[in-house]
N, C-alpha and C. Protein backbone atom coordinates (compact mmCIF):
# COMPACT_ATOMS: atom_id res chain seq x y z
N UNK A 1 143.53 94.59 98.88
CA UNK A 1 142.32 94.67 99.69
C UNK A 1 141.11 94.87 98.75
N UNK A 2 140.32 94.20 98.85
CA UNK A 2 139.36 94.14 98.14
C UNK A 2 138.31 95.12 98.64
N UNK A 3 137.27 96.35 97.11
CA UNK A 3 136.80 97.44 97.58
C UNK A 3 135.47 96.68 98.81
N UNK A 4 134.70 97.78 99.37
CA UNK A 4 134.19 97.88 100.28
C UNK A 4 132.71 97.85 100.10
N UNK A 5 132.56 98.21 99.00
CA UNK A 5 131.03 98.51 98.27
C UNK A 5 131.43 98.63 97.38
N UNK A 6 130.13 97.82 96.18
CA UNK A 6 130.12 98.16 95.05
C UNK A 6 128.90 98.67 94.41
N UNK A 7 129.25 99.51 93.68
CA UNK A 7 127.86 100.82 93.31
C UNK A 7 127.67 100.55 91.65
N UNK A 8 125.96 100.21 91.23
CA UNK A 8 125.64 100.28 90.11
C UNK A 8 125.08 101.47 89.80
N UNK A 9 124.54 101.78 88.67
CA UNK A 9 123.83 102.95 88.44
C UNK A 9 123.25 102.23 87.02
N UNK A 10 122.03 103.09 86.89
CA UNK A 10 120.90 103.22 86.13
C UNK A 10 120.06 104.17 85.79
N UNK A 11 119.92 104.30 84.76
CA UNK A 11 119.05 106.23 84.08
C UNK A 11 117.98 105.85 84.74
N UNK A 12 117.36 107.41 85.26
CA UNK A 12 115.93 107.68 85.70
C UNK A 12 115.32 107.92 84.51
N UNK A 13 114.11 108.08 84.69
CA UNK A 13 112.98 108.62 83.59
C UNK A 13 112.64 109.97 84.19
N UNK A 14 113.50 111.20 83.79
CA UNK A 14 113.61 112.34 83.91
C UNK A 14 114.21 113.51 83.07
N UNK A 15 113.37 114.77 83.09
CA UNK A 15 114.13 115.25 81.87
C UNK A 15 115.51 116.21 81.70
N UNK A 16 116.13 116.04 83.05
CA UNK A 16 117.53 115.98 83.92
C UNK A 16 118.09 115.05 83.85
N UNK A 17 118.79 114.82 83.40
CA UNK A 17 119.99 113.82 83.49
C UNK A 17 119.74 113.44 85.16
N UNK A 18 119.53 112.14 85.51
CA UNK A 18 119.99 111.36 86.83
C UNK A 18 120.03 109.89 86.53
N UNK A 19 120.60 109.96 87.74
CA UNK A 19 120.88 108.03 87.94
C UNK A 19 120.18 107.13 89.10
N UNK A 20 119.88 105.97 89.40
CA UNK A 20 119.41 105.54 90.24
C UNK A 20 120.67 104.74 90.80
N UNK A 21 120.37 104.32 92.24
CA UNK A 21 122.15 104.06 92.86
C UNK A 21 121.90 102.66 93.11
N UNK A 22 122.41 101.47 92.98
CA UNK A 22 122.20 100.32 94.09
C UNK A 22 123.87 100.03 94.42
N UNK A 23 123.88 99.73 95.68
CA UNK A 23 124.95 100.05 96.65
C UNK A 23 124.77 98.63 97.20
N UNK A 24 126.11 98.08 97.02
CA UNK A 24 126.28 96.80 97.97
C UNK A 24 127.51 96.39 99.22
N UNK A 25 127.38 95.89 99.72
CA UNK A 25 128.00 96.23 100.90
C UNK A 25 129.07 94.51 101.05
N UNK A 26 129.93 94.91 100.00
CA UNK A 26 130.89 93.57 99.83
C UNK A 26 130.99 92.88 100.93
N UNK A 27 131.01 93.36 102.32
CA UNK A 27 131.85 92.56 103.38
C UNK A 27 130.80 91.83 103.59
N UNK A 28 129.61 91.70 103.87
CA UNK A 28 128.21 91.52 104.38
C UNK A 28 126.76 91.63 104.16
N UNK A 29 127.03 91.87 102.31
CA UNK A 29 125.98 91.30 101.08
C UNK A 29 125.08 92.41 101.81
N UNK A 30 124.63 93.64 102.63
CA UNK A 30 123.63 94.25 102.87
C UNK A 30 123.68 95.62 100.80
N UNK A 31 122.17 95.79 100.70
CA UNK A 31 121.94 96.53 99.82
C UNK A 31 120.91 97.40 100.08
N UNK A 32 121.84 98.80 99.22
CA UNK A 32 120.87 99.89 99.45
C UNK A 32 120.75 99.90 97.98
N UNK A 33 119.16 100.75 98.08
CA UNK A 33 119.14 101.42 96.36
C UNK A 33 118.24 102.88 96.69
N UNK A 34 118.65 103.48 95.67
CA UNK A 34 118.37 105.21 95.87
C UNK A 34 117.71 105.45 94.53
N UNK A 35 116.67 106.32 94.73
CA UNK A 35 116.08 106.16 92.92
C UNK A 35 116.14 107.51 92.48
N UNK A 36 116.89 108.69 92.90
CA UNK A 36 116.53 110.00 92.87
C UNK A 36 115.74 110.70 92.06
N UNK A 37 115.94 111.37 91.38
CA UNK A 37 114.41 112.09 90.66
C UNK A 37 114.46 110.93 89.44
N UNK A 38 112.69 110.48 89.38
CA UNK A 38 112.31 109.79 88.19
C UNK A 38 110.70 109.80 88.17
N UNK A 39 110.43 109.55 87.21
CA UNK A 39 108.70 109.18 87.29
C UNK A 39 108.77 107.67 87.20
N UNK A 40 107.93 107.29 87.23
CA UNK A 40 107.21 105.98 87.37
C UNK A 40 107.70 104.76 85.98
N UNK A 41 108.41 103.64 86.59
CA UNK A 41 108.53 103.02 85.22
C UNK A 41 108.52 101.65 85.92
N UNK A 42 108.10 100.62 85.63
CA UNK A 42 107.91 99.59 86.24
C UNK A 42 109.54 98.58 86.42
N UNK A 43 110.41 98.97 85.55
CA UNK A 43 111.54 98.54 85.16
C UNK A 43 112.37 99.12 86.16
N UNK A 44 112.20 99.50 87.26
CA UNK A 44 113.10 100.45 88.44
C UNK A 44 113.24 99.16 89.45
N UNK A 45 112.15 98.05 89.45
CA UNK A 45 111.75 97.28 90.38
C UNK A 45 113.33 95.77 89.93
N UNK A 46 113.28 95.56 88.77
CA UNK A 46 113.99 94.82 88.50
C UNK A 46 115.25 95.49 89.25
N UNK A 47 115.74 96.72 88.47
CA UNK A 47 117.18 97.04 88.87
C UNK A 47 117.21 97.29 90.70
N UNK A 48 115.97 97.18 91.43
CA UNK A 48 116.38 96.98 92.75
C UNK A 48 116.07 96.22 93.24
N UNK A 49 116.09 94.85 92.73
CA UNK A 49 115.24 93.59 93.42
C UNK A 49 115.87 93.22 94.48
N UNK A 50 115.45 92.98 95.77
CA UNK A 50 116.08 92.50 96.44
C UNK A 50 116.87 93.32 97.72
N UNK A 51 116.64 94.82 97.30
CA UNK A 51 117.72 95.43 98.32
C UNK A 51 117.24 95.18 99.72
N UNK A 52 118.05 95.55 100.63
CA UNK A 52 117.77 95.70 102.07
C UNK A 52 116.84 96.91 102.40
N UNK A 53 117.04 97.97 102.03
CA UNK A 53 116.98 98.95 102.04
C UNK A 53 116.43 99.94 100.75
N UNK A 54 115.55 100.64 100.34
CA UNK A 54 114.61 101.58 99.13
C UNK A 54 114.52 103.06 99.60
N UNK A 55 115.35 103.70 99.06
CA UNK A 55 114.85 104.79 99.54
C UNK A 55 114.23 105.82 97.46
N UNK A 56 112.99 105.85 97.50
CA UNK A 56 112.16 106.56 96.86
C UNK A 56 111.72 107.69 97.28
N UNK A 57 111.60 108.55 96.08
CA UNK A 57 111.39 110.01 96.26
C UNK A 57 109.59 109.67 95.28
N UNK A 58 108.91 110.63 96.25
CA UNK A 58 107.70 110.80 95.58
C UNK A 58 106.95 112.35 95.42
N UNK A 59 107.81 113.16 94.69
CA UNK A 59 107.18 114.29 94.88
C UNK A 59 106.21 114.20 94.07
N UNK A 60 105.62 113.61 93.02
CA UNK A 60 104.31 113.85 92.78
C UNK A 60 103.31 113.48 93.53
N UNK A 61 103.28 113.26 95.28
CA UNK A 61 102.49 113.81 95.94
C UNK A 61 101.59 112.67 95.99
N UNK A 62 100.32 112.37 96.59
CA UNK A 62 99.43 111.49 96.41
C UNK A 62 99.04 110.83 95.31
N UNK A 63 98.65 111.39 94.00
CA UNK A 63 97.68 111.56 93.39
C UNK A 63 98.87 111.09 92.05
N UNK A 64 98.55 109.86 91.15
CA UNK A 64 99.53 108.99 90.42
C UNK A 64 99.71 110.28 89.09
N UNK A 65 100.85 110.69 88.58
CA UNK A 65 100.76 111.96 87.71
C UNK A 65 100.20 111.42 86.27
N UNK A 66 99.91 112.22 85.29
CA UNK A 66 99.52 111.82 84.13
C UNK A 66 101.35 110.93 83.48
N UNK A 67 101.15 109.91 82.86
CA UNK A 67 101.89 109.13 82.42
C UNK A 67 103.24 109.91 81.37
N UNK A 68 102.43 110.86 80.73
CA UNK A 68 102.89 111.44 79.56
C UNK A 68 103.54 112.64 80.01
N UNK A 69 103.26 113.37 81.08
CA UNK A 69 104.28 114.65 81.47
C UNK A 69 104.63 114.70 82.31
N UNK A 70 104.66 113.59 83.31
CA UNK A 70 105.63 113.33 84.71
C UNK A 70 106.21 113.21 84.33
N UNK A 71 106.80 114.16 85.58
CA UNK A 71 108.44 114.08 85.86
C UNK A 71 109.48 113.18 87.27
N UNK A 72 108.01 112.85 88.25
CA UNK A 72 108.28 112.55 89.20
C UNK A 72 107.30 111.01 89.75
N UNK A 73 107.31 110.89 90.62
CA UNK A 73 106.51 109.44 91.12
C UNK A 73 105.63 110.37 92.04
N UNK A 74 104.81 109.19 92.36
CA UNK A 74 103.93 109.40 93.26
C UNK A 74 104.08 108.40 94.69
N UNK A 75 103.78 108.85 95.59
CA UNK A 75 103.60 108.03 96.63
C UNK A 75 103.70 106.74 96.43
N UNK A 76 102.16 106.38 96.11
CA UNK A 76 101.86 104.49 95.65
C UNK A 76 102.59 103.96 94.60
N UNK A 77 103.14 105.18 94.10
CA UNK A 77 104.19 104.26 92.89
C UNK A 77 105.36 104.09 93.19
N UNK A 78 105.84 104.62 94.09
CA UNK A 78 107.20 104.68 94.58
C UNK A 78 106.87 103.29 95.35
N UNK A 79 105.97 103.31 96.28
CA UNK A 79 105.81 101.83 97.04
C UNK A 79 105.61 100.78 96.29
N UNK A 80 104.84 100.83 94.55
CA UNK A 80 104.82 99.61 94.23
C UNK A 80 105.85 99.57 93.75
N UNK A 81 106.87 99.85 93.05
CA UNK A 81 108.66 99.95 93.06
C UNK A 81 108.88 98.72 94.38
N UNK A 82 109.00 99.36 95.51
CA UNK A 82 109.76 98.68 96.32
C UNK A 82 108.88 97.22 96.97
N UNK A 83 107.02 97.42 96.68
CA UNK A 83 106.73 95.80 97.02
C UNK A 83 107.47 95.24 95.26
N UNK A 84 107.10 95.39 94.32
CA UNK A 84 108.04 94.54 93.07
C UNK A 84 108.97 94.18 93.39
N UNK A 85 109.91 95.02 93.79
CA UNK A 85 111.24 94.66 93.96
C UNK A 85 111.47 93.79 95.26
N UNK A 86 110.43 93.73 96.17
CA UNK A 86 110.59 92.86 97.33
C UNK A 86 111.82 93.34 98.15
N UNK A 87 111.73 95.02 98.52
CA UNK A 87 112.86 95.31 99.30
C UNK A 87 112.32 95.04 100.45
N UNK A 88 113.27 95.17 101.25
CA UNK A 88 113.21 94.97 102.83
C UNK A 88 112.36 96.07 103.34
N UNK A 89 112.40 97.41 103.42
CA UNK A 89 112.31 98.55 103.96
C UNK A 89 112.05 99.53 103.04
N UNK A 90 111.35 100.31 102.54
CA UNK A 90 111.15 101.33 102.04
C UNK A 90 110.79 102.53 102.65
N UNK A 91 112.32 104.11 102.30
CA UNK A 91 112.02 105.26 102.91
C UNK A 91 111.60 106.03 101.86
N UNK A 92 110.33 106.80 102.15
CA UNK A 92 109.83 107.68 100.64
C UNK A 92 110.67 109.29 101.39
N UNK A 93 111.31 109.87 100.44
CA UNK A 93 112.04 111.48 100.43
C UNK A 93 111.52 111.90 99.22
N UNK A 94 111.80 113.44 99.13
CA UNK A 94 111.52 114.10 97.93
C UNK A 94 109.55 114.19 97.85
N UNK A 95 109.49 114.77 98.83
CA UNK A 95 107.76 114.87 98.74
C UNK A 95 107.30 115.81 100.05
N UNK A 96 106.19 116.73 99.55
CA UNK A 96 105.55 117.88 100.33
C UNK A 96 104.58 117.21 101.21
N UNK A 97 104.36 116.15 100.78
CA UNK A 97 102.94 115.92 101.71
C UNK A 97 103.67 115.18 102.80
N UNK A 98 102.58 115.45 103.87
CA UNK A 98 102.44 115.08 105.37
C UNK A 98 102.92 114.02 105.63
N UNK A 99 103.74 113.53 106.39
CA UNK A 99 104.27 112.41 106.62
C UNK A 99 103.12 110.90 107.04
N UNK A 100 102.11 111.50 107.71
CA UNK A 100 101.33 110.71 107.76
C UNK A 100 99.95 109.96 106.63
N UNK A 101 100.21 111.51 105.91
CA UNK A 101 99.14 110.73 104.61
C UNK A 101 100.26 109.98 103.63
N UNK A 102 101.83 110.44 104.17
CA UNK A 102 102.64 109.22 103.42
C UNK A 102 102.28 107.95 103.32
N UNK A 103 102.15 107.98 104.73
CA UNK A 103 102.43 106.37 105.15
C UNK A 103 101.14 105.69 104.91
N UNK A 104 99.94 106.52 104.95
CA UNK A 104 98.63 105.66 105.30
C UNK A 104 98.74 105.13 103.38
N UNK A 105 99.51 106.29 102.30
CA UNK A 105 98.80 105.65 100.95
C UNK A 105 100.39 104.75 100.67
N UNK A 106 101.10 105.02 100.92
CA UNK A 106 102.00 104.30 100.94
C UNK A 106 102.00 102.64 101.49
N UNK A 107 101.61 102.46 102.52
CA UNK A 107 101.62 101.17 103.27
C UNK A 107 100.19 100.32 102.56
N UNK A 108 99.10 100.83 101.83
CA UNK A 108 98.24 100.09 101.29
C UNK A 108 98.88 99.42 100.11
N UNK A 109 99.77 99.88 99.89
CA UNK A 109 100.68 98.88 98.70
C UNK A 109 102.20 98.24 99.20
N UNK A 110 102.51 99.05 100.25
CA UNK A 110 103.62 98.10 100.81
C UNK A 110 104.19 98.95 102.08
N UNK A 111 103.68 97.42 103.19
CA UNK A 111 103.50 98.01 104.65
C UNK A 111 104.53 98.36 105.20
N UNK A 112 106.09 98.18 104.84
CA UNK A 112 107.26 98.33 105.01
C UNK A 112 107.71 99.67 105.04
N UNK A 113 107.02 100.97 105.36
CA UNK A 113 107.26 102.32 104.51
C UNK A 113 107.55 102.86 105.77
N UNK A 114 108.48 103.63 105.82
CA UNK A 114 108.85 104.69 106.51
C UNK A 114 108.98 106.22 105.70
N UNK A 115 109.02 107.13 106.75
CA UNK A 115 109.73 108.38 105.97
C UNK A 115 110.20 109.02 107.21
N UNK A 116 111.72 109.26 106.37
CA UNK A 116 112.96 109.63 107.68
C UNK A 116 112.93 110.61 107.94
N UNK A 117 113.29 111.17 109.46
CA UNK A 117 113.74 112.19 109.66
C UNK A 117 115.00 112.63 109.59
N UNK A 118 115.38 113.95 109.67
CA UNK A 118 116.23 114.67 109.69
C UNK A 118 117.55 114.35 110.59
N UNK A 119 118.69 113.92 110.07
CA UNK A 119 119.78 113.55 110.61
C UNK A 119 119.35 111.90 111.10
N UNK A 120 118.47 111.14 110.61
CA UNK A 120 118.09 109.68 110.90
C UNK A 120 119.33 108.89 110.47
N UNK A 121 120.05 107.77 111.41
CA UNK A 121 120.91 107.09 110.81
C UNK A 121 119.90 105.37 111.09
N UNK A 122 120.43 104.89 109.65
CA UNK A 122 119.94 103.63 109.45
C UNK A 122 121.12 102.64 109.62
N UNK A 123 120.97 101.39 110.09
CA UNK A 123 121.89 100.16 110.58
C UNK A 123 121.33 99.41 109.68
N UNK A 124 122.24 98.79 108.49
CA UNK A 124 121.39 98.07 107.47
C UNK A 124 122.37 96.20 108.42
């Protein structure tokens, strides 16, 4: 029987060891990708081109961090990640600010943006 999903991984730009996930869904070609803690690198967009599904973390908050001591993304960078990559859907997690000033700086770079709630199940 052939597996069910197959899972890549890729280093974040963090000063924690993490990985970024892309998840494929053998039976029915659907793709997720997960970027967990990273700052901003334009090279995140390649390794998720294409998914169905983006879920980005932006705890650096609105405001794009200085280049040199982030640790994390920002809002609009997490969204230009997922317009580059031309995902389907992008959910931003990992961030304090308001769900609605998510979406308003979020969607000026890519209108596709959600941010999930609590116990939310997605149908890819």
């Amino acid at each position: 029987m052939p597996p069910e999903f197959k899972v890549r991984t890729a280093p974040t730009a963090h000063p924690v060891q993490g990985l970024a996930y892309h998840i494929t869904d053998t039976r029915n070609g659907s793709t997720i990708g997960i970027s967990g803690d990273t700052k901003y690198f334009p090279d995140m967009a390649d390794f998720f081109s294409g998914v169905d599904i983006l879920v980005m973390e932006a705890a650096a908050g609105l405001e794009d961090p200085v280049p040199q001591v982030a640790t994390h993304s920002s809002v609009r960078q997490s969204a230009s990640i997922a317009r580059k990559a031309q995902a389907g859907e992008l959910y931003i997690v990992h961030t304090s600010t308001a769900p609605e000033e998510v979406l308003e700086a979020a969607r000026s770079e890519f209108v596709r943006t959600k941010v999930p709630e609590p116990r939310m199940t997605i149908t890819i």
